[in-house]
Protein backbone atom coordinates (compact mmCIF):
# COMPACT_ATOMS: atom_id res chain seq x y z
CA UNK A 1 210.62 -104.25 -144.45
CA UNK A 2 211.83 -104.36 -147.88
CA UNK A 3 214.01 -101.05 -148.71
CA UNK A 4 214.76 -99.65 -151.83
CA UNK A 5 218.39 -99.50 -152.83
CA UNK A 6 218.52 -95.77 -152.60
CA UNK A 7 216.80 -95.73 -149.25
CA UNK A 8 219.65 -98.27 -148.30
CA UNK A 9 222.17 -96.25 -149.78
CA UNK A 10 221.22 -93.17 -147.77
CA UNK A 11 220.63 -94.60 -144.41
CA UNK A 12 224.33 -96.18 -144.85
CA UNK A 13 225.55 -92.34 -145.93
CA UNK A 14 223.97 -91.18 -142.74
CA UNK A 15 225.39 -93.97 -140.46
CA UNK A 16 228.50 -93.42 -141.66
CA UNK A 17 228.37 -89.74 -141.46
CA UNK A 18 229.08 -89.04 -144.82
CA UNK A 19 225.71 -87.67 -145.93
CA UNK A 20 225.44 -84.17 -148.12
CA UNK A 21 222.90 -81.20 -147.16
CA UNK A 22 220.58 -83.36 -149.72
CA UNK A 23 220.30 -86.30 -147.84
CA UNK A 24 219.51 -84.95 -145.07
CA UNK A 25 216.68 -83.08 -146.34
CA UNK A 26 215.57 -86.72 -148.17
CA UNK A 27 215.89 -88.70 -144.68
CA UNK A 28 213.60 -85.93 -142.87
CA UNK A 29 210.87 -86.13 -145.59
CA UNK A 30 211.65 -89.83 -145.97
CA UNK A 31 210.93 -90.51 -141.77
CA UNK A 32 207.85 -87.97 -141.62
CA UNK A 33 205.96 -90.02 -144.32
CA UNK A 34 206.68 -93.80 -143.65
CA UNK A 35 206.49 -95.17 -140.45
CA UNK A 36 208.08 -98.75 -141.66
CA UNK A 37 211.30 -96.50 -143.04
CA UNK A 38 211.01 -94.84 -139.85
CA UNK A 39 211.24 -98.00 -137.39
CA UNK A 40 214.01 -99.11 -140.05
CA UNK A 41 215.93 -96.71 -139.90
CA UNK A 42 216.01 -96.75 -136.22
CA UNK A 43 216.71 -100.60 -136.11
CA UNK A 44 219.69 -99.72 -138.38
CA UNK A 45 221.22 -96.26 -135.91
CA UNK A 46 220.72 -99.09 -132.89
CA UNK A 47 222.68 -101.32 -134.65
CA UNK A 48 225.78 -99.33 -135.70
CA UNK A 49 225.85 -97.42 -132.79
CA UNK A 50 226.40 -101.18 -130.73
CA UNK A 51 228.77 -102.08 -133.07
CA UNK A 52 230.44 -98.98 -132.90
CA UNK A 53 231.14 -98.93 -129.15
CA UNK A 54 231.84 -103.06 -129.38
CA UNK A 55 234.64 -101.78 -132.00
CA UNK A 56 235.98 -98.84 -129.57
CA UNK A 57 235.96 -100.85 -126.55
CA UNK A 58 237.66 -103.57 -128.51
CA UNK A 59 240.29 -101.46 -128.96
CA UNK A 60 240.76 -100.01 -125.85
CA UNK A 61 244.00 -101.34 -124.17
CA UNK A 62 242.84 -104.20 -121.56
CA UNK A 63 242.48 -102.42 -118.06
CA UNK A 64 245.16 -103.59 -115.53
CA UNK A 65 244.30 -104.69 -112.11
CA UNK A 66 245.98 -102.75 -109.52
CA UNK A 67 249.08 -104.80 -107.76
CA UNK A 68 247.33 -106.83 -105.03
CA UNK A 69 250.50 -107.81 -103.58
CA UNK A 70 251.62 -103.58 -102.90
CA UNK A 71 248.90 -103.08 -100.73
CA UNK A 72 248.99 -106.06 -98.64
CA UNK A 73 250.45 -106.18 -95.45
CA UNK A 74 251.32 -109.10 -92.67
CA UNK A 75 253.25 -109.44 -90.16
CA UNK A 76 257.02 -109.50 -92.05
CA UNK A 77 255.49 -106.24 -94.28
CA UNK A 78 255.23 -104.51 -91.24
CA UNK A 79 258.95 -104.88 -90.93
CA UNK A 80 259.98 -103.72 -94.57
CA UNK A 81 257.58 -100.87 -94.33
CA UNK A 82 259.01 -99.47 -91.22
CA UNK A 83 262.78 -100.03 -92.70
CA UNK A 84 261.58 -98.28 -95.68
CA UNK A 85 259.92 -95.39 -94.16
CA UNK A 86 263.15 -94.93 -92.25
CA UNK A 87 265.47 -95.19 -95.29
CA UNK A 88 263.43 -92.56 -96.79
CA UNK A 89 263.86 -90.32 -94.41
């Protein structure tokens, strides 16, 4: 579908959360009467809500894996441990 400028203009405003009392009232009348702007508009909202959550999660610190090594034990742990356990006594 082929927008308008100003129907561009106020979808961004509304993605971007930066639309007045106005707008609002424009995008309501704007969805009720076209289904094309509708499905548009909806196509756009999918699309920066994805990116969105691709640019949160990208900076998100990387999740460590817990220390495989600590939770182990063998035969020779079984030693350490109980010398710990003792020496925290």
């Amino acid at each position: 579908m082929r927008l308008s400028a100003a129907t561009r203009d106020l979808f961004n405003r509304v993605a971007d959360g930066i639309q007045s009392e106005d707008d609002e009232q424009q995008l309501a009348a704007l969805l009720k009467r076209d289904d094309a702007a509708c499905e548009e508009f909806q196509r756009l909202m999918e699309m920066h809500s994805t990116l969105h959550w691709l640019y949160v999660a990208a900076a998100l610190p990387p999740r460590r894996r817990p220390d495989r090594k600590s939770t182990r034990l063998n035969s020779s742990h079984l030693v350490i441990s109980y010398a710990v356990f003792c020496l925290k006594k």
